[in-house]
PDB file of N, CA and C in Angstrom:
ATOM      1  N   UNK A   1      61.088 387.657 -13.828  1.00  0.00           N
ATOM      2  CA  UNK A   1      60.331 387.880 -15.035  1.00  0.00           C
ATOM      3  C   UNK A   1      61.288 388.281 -16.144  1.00  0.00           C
ATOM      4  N   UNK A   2      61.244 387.701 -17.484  1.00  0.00           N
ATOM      5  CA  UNK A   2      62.332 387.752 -18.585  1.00  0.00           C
ATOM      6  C   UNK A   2      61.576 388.985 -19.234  1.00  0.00           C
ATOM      7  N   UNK A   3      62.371 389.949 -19.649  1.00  0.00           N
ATOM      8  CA  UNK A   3      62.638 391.244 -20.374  1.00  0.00           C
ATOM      9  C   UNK A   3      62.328 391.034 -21.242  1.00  0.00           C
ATOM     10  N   UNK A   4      61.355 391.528 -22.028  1.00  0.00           N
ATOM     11  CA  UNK A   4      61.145 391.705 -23.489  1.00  0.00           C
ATOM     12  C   UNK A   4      61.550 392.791 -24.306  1.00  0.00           C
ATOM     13  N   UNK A   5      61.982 392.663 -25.546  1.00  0.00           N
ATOM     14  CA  UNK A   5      62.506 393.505 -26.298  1.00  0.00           C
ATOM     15  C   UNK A   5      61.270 394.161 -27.203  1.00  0.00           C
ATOM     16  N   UNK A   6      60.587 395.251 -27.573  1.00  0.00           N
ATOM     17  CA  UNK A   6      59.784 395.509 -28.222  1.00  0.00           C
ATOM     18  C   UNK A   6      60.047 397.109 -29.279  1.00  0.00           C
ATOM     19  N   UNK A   7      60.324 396.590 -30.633  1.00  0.00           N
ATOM     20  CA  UNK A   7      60.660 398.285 -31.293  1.00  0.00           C
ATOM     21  C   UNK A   7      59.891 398.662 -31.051  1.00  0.00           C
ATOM     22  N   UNK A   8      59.529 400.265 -30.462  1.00  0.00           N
ATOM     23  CA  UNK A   8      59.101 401.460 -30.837  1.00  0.00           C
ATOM     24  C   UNK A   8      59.635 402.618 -31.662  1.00  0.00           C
ATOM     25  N   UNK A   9      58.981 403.537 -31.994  1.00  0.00           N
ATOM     26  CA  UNK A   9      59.084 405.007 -33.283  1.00  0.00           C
ATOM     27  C   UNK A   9      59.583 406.344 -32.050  1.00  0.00           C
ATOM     28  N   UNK A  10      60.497 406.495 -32.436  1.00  0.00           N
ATOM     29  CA  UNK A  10      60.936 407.750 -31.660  1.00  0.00           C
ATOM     30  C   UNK A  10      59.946 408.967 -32.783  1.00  0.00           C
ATOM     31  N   UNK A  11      60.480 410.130 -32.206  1.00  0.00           N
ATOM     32  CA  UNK A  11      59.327 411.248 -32.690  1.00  0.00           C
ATOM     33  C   UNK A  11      59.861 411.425 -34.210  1.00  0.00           C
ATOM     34  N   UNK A  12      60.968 410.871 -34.468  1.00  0.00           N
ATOM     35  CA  UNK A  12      61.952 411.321 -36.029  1.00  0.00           C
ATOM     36  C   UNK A  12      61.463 410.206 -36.450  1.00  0.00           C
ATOM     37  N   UNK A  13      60.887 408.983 -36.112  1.00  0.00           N
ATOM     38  CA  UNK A  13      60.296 407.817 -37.182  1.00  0.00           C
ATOM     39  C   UNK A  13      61.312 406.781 -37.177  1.00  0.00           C
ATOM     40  N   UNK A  14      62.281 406.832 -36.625  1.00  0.00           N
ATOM     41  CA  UNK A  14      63.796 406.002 -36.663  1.00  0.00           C
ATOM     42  C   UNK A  14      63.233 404.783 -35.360  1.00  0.00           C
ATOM     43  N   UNK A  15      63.655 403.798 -35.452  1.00  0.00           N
ATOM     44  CA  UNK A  15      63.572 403.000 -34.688  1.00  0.00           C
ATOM     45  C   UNK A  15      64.338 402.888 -33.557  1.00  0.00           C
ATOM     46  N   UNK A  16      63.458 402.211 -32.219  1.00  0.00           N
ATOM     47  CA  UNK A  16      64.505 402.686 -31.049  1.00  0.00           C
ATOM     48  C   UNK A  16      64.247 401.185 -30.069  1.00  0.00           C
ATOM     49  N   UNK A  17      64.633 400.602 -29.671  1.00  0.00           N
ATOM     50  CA  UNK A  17      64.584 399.216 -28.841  1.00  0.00           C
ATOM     51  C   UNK A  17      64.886 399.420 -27.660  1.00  0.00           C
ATOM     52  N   UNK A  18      63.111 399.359 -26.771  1.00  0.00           N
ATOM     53  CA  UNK A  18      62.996 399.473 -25.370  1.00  0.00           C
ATOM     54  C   UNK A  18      62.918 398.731 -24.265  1.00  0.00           C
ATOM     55  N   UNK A  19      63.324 398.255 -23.491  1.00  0.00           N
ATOM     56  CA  UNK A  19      63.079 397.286 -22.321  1.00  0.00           C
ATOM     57  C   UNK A  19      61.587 397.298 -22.082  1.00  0.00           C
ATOM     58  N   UNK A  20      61.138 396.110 -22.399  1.00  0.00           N
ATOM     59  CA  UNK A  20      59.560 396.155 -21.790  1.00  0.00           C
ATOM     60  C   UNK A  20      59.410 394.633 -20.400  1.00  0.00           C
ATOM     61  N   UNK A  21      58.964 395.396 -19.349  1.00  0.00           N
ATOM     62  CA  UNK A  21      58.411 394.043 -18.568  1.00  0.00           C
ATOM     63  C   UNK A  21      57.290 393.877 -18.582  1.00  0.00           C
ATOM     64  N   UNK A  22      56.621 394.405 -19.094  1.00  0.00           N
ATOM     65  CA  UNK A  22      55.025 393.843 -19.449  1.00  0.00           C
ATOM     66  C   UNK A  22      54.685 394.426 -20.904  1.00  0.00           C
ATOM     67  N   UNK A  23      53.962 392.949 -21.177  1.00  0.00           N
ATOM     68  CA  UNK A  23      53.819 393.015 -22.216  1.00  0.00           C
ATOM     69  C   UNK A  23      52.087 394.153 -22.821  1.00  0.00           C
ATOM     70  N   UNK A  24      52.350 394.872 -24.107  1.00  0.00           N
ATOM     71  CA  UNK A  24      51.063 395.689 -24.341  1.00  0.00           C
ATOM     72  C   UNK A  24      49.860 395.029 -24.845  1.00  0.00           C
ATOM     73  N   UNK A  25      49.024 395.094 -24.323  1.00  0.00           N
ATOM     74  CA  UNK A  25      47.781 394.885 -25.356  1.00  0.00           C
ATOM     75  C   UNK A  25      46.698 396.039 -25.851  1.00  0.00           C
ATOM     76  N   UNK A  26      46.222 395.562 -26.957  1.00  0.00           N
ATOM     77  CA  UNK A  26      46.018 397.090 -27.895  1.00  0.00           C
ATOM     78  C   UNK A  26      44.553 396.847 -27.401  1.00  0.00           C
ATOM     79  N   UNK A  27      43.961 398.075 -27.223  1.00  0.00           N
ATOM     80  CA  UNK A  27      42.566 398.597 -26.490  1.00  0.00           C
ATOM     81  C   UNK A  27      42.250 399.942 -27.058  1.00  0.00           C
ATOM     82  N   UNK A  28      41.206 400.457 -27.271  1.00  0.00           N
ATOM     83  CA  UNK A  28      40.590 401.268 -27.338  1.00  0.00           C
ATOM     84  C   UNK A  28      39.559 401.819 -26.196  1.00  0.00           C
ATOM     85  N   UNK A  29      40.325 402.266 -24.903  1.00  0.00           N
ATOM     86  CA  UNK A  29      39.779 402.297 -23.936  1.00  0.00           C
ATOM     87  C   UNK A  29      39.252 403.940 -24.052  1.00  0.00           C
ATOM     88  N   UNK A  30      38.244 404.220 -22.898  1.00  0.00           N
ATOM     89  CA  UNK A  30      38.115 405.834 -23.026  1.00  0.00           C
ATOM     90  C   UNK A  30      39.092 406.218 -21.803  1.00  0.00           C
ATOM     91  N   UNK A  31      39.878 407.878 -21.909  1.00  0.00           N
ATOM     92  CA  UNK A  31      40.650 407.855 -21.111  1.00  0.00           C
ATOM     93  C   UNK A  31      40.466 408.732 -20.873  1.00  0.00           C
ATOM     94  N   UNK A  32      39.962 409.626 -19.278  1.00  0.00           N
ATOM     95  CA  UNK A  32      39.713 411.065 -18.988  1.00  0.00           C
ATOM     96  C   UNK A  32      41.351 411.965 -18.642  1.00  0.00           C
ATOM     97  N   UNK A  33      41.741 412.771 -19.181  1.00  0.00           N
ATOM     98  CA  UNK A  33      42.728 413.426 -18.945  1.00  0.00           C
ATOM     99  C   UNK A  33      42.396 414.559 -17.883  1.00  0.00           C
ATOM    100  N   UNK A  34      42.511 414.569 -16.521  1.00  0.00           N
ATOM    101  CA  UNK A  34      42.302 415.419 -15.602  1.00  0.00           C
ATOM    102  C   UNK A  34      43.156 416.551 -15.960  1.00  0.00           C
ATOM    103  N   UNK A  35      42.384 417.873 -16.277  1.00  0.00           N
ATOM    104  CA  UNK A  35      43.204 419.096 -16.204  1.00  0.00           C
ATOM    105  C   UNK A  35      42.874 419.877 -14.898  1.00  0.00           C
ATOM    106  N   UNK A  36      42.974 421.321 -14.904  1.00  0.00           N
ATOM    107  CA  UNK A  36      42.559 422.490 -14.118  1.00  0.00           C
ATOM    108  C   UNK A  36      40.889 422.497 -14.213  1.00  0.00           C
ATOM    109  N   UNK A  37      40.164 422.049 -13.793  1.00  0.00           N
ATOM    110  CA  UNK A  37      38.963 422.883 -13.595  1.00  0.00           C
ATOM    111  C   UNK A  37      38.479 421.698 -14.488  1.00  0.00           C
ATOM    112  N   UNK A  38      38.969 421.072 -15.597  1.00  0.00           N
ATOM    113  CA  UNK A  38      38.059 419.888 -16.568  1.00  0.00           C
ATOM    114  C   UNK A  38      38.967 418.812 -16.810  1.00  0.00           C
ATOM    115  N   UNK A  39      37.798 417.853 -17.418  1.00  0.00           N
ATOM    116  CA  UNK A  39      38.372 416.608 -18.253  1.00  0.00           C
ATOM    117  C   UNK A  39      38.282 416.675 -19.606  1.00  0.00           C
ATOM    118  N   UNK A  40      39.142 415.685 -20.232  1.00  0.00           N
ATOM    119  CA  UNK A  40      39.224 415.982 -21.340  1.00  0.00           C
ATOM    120  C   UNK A  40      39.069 414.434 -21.598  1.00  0.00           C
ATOM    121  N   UNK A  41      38.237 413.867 -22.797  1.00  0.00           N
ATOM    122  CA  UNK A  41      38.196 412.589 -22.841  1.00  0.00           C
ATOM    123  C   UNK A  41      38.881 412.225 -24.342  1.00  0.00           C
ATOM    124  N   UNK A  42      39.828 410.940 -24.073  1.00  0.00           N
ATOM    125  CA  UNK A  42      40.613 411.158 -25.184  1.00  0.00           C
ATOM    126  C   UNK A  42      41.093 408.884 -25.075  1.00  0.00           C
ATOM    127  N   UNK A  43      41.529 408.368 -25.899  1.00  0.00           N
ATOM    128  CA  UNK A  43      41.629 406.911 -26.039  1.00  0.00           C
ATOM    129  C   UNK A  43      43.345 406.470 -25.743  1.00  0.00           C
ATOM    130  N   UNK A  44      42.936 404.884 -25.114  1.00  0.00           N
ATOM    131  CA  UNK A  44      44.377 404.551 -25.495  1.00  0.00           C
ATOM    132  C   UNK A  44      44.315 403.508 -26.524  1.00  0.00           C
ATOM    133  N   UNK A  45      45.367 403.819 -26.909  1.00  0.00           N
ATOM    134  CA  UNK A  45      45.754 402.657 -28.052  1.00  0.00           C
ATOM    135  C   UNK A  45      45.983 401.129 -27.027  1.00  0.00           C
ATOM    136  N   UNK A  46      46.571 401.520 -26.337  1.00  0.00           N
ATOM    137  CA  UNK A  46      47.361 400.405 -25.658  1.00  0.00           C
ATOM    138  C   UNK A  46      47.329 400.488 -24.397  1.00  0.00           C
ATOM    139  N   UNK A  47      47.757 398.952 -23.738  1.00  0.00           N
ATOM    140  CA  UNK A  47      47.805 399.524 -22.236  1.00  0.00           C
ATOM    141  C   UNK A  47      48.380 397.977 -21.275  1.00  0.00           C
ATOM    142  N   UNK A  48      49.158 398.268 -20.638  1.00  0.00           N
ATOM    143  CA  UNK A  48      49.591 397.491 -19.875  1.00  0.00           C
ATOM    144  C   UNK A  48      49.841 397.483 -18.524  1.00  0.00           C
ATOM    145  N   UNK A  49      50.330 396.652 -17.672  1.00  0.00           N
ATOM    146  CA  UNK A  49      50.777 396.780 -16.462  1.00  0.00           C
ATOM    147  C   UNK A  49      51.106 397.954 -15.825  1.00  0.00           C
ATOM    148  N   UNK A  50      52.215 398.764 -16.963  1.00  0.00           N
ATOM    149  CA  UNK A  50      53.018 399.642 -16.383  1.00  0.00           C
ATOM    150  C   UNK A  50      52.520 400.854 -16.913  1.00  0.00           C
ATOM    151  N   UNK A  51      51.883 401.142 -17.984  1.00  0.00           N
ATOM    152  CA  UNK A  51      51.486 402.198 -18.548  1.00  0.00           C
ATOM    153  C   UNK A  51      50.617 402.271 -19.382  1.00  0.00           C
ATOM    154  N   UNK A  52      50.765 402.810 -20.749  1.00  0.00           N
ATOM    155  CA  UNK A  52      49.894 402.914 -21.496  1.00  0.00           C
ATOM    156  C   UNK A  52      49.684 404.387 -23.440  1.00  0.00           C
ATOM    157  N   UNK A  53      49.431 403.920 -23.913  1.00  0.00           N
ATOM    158  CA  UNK A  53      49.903 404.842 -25.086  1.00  0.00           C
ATOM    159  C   UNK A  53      48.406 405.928 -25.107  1.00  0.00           C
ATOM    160  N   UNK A  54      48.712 406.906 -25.104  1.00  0.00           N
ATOM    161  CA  UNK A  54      47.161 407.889 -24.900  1.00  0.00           C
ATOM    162  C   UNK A  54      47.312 408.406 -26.918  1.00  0.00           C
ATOM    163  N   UNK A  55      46.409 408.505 -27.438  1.00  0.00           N
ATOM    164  CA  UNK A  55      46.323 409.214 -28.621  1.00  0.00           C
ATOM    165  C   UNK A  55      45.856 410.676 -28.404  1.00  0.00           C
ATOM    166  N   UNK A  56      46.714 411.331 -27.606  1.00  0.00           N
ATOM    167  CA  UNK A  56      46.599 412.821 -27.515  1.00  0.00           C
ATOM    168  C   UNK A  56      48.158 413.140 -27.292  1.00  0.00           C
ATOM    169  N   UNK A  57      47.579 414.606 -27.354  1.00  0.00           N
ATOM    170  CA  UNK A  57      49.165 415.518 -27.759  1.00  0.00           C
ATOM    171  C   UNK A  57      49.083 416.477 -27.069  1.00  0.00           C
ATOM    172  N   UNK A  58      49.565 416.455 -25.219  1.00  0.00           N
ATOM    173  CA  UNK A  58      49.557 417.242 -24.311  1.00  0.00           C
ATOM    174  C   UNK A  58      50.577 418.493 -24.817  1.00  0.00           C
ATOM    175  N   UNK A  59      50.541 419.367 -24.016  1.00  0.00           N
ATOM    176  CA  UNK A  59      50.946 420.529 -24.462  1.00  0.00           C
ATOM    177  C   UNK A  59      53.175 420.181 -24.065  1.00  0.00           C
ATOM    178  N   UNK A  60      53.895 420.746 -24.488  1.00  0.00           N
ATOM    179  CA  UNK A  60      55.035 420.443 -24.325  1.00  0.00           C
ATOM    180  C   UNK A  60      55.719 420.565 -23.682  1.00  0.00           C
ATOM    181  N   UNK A  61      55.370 421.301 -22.691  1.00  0.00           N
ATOM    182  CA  UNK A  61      55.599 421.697 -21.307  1.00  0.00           C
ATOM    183  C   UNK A  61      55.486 420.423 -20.285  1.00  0.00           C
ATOM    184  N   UNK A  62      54.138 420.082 -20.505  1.00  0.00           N
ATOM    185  CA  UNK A  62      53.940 419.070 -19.698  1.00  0.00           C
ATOM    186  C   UNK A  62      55.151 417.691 -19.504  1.00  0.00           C
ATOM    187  N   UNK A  63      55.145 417.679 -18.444  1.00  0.00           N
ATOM    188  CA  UNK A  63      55.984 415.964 -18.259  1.00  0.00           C
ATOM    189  C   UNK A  63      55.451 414.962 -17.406  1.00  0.00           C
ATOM    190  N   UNK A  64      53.896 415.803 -16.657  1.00  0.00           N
ATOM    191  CA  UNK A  64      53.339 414.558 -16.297  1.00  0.00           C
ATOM    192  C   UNK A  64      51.857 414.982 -16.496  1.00  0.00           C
ATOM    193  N   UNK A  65      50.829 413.978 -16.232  1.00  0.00           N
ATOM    194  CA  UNK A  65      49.284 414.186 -16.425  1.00  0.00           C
ATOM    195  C   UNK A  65      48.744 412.882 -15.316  1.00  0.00           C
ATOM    196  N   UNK A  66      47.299 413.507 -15.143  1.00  0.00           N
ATOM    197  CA  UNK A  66      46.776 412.875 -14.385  1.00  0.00           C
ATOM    198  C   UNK A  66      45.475 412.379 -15.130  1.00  0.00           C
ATOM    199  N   UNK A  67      45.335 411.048 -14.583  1.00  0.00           N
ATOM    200  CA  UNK A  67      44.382 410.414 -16.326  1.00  0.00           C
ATOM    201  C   UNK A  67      43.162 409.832 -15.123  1.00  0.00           C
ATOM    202  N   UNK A  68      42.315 409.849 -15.593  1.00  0.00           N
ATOM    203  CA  UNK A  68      41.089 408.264 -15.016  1.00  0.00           C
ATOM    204  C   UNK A  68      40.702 407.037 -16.269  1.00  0.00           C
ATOM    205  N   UNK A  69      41.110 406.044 -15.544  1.00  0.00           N
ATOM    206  CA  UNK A  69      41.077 405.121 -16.742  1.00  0.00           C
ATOM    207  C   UNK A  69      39.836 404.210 -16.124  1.00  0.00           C
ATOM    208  N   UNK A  70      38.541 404.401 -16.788  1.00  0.00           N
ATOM    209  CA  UNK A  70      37.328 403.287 -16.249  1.00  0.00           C
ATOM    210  C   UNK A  70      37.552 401.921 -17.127  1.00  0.00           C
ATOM    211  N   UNK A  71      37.347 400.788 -16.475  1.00  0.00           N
ATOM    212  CA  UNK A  71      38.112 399.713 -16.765  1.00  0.00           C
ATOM    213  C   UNK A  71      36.432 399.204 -17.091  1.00  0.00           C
ATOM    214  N   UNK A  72      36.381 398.884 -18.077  1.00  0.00           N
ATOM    215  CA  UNK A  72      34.707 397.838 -18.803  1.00  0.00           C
ATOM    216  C   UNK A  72      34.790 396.768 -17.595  1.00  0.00           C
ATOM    217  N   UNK A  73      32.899 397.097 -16.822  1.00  0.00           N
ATOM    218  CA  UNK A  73      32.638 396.040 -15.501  1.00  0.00           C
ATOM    219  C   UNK A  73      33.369 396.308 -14.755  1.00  0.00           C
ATOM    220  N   UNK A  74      34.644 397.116 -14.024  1.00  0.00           N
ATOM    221  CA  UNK A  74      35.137 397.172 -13.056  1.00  0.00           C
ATOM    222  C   UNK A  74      35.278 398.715 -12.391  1.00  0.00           C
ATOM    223  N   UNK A  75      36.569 398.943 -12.150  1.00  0.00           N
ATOM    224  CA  UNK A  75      36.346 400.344 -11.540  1.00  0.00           C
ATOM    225  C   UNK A  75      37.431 401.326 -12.096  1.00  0.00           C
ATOM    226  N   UNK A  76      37.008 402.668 -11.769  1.00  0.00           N
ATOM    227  CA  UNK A  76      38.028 403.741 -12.433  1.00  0.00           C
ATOM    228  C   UNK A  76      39.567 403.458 -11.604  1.00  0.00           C
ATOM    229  N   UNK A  77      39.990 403.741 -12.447  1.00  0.00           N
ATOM    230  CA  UNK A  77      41.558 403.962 -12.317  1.00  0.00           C
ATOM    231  C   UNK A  77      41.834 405.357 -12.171  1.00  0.00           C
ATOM    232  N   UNK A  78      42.386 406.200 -11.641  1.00  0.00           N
ATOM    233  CA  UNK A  78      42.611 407.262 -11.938  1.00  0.00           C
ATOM    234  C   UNK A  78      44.539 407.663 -10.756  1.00  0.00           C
ATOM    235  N   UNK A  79      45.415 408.000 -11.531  1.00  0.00           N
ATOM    236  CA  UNK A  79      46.909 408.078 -11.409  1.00  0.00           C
ATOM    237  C   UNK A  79      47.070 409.346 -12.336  1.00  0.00           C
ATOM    238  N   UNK A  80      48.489 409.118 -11.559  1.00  0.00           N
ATOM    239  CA  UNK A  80      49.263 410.514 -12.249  1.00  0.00           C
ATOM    240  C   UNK A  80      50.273 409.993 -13.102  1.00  0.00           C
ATOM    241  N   UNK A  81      50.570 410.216 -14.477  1.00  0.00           N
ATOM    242  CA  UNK A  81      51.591 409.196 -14.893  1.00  0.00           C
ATOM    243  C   UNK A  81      52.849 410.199 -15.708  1.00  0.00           C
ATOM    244  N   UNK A  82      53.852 409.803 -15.912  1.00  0.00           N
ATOM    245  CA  UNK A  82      54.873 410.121 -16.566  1.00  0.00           C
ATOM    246  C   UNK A  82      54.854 410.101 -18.324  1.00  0.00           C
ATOM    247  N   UNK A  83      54.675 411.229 -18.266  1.00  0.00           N
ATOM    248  CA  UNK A  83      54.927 411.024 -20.163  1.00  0.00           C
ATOM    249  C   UNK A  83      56.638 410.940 -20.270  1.00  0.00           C
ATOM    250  N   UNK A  84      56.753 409.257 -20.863  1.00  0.00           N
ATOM    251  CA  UNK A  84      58.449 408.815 -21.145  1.00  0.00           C
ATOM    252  C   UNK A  84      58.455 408.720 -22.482  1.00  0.00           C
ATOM    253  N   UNK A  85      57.912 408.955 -23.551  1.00  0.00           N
ATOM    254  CA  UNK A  85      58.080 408.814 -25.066  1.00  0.00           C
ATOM    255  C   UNK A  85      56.512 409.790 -26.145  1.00  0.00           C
ATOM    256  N   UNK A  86      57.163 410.718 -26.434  1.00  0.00           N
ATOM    257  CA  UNK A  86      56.378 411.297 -27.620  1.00  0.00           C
ATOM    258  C   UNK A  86      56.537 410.870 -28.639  1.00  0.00           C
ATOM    259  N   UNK A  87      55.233 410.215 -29.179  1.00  0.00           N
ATOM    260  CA  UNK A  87      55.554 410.017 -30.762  1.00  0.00           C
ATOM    261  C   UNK A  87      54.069 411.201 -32.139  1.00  0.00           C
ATOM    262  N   UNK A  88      54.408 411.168 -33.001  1.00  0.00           N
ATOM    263  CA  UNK A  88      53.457 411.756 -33.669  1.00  0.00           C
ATOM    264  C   UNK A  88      51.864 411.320 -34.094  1.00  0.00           C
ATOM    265  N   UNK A  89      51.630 410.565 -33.228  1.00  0.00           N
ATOM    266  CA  UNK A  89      49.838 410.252 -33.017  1.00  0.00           C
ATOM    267  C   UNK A  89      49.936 409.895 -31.419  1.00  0.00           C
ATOM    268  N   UNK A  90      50.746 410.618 -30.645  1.00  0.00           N
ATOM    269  CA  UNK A  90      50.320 410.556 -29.206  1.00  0.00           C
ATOM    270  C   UNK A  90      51.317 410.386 -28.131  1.00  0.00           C
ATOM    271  N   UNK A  91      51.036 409.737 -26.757  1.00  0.00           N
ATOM    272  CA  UNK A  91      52.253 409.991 -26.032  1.00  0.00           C
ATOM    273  C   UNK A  91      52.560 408.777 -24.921  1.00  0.00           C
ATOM    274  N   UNK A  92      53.420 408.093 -25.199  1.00  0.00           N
ATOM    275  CA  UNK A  92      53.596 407.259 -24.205  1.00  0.00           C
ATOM    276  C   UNK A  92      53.828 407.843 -22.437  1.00  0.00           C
ATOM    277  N   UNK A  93      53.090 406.822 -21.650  1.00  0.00           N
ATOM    278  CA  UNK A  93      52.376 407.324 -20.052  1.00  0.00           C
ATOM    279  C   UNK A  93      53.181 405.832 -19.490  1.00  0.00           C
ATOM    280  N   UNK A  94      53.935 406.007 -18.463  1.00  0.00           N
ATOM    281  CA  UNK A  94      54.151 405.674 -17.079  1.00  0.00           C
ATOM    282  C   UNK A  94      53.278 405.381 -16.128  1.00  0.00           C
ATOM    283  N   UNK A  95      52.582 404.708 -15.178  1.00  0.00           N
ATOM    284  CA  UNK A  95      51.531 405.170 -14.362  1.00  0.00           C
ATOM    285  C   UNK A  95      52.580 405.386 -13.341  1.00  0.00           C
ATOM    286  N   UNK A  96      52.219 406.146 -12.699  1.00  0.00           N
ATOM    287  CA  UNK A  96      52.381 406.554 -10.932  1.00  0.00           C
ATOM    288  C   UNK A  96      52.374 405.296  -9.902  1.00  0.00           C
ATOM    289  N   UNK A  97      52.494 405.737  -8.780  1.00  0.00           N
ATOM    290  CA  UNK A  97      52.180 404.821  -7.755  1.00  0.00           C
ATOM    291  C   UNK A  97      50.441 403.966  -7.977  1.00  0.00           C
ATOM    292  N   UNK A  98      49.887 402.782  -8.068  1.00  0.00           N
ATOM    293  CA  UNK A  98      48.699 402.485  -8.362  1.00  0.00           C
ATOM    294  C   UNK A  98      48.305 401.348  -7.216  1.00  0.00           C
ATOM    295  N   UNK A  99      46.903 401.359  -6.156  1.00  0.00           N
ATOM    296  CA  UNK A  99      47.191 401.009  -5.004  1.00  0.00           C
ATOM    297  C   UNK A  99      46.525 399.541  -5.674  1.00  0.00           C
ATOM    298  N   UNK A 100      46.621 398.448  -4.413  1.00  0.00           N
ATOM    299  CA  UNK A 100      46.332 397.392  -4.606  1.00  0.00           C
ATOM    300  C   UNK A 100      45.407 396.562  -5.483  1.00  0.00           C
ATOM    301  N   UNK A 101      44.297 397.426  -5.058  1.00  0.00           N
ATOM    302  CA  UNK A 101      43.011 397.359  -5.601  1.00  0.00           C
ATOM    303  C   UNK A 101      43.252 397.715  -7.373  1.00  0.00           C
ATOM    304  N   UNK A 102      43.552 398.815  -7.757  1.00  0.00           N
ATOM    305  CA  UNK A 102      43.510 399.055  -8.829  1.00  0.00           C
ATOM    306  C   UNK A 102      44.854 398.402  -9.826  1.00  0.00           C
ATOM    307  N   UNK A 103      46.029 397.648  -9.225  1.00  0.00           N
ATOM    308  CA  UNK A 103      46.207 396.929  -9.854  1.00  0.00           C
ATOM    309  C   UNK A 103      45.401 395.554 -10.217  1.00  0.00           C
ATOM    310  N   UNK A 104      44.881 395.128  -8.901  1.00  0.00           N
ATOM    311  CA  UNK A 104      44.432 393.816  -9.260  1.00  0.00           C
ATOM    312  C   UNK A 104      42.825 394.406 -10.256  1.00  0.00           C
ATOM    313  N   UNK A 105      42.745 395.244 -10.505  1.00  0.00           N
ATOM    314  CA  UNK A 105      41.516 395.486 -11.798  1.00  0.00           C
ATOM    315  C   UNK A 105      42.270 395.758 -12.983  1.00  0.00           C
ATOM    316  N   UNK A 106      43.636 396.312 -13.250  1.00  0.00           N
ATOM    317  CA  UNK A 106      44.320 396.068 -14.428  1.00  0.00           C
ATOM    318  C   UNK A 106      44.537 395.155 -14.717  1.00  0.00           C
ATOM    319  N   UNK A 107      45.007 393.913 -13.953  1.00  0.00           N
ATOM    320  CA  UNK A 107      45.277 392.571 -14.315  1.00  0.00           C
ATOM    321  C   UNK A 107      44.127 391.895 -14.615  1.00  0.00           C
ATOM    322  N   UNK A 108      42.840 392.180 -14.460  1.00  0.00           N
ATOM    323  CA  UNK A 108      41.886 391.416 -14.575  1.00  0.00           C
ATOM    324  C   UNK A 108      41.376 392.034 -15.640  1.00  0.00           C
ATOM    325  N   UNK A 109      41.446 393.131 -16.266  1.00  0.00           N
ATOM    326  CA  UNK A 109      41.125 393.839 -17.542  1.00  0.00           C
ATOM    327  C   UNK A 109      42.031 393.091 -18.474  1.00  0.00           C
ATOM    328  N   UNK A 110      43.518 392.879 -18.404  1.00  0.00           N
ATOM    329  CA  UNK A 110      44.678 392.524 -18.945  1.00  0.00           C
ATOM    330  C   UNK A 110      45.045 391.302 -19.254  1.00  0.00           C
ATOM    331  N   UNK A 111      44.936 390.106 -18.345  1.00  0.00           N
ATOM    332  CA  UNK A 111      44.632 389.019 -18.728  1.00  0.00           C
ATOM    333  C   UNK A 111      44.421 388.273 -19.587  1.00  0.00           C
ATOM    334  N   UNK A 112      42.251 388.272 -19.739  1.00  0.00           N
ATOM    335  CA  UNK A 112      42.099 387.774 -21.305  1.00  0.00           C
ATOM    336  C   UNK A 112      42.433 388.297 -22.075  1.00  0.00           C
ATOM    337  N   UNK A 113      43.364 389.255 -22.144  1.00  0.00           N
ATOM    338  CA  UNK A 113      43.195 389.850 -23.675  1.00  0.00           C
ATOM    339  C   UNK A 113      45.114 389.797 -24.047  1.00  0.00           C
ATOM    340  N   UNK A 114      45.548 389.252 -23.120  1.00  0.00           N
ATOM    341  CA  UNK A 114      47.282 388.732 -23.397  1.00  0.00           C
ATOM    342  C   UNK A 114      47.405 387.639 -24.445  1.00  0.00           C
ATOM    343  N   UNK A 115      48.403 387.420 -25.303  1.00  0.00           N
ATOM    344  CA  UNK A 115      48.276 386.551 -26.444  1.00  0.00           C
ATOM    345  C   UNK A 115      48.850 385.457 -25.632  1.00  0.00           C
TER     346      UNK A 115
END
């Protein structure tokens, strides 16, 4: 699979050029942020194969979160993912390990909506 090059905004606004193997498509999905004791329901901008952009601003401590992502007609997703990029309207997410099943419902969410 050929590497795509895609700019992103580091947190200073300066431009930064990241290795992407899958490509994003922009969604307005609902996204439950599993805390202690609650959820917190909050959107992604984006979302792909490998991860996904949340429009929230976990506390700074944090370096990972555990999300449920319900996929329109299919089934929840729910992983633990890596926050790898803060920017100032939110935080780029990693997913975790994601088992069979719930990839093949990302790809089928992901699909039609690839350019």
């Amino acid at each position: 699979m050929e590497k795509r090059r895609n700019p992103v905004r580091t947190t200073d606004g300066g431009p930064q050029i990241a290795e992407r193997f899958h490509p994003r498509v922009d969604a307005n999905l609902p996204v439950k942020v599993l805390l202690k004791g609650r959820s917190v329901m909050v959107r992604a901008r984006d979302v792909s194969m490998a991860g996904l952009f949340l429009m929230a601003h976990p506390a700074d401590t944090a370096r990972e979160l555990t999300i449920a992502v319900p996929l329109p007609g299919d089934r929840e997703i729910v992983t633990t993912c890596q926050i790898r990029r803060r920017e100032v309207d939110g935080v780029a997410l990693e997913f975790g390990e994601l088992d069979w099943d719930d990839l093949i419902a990302l790809a089928r969410y992901l699909h039609p909506r690839l350019p």
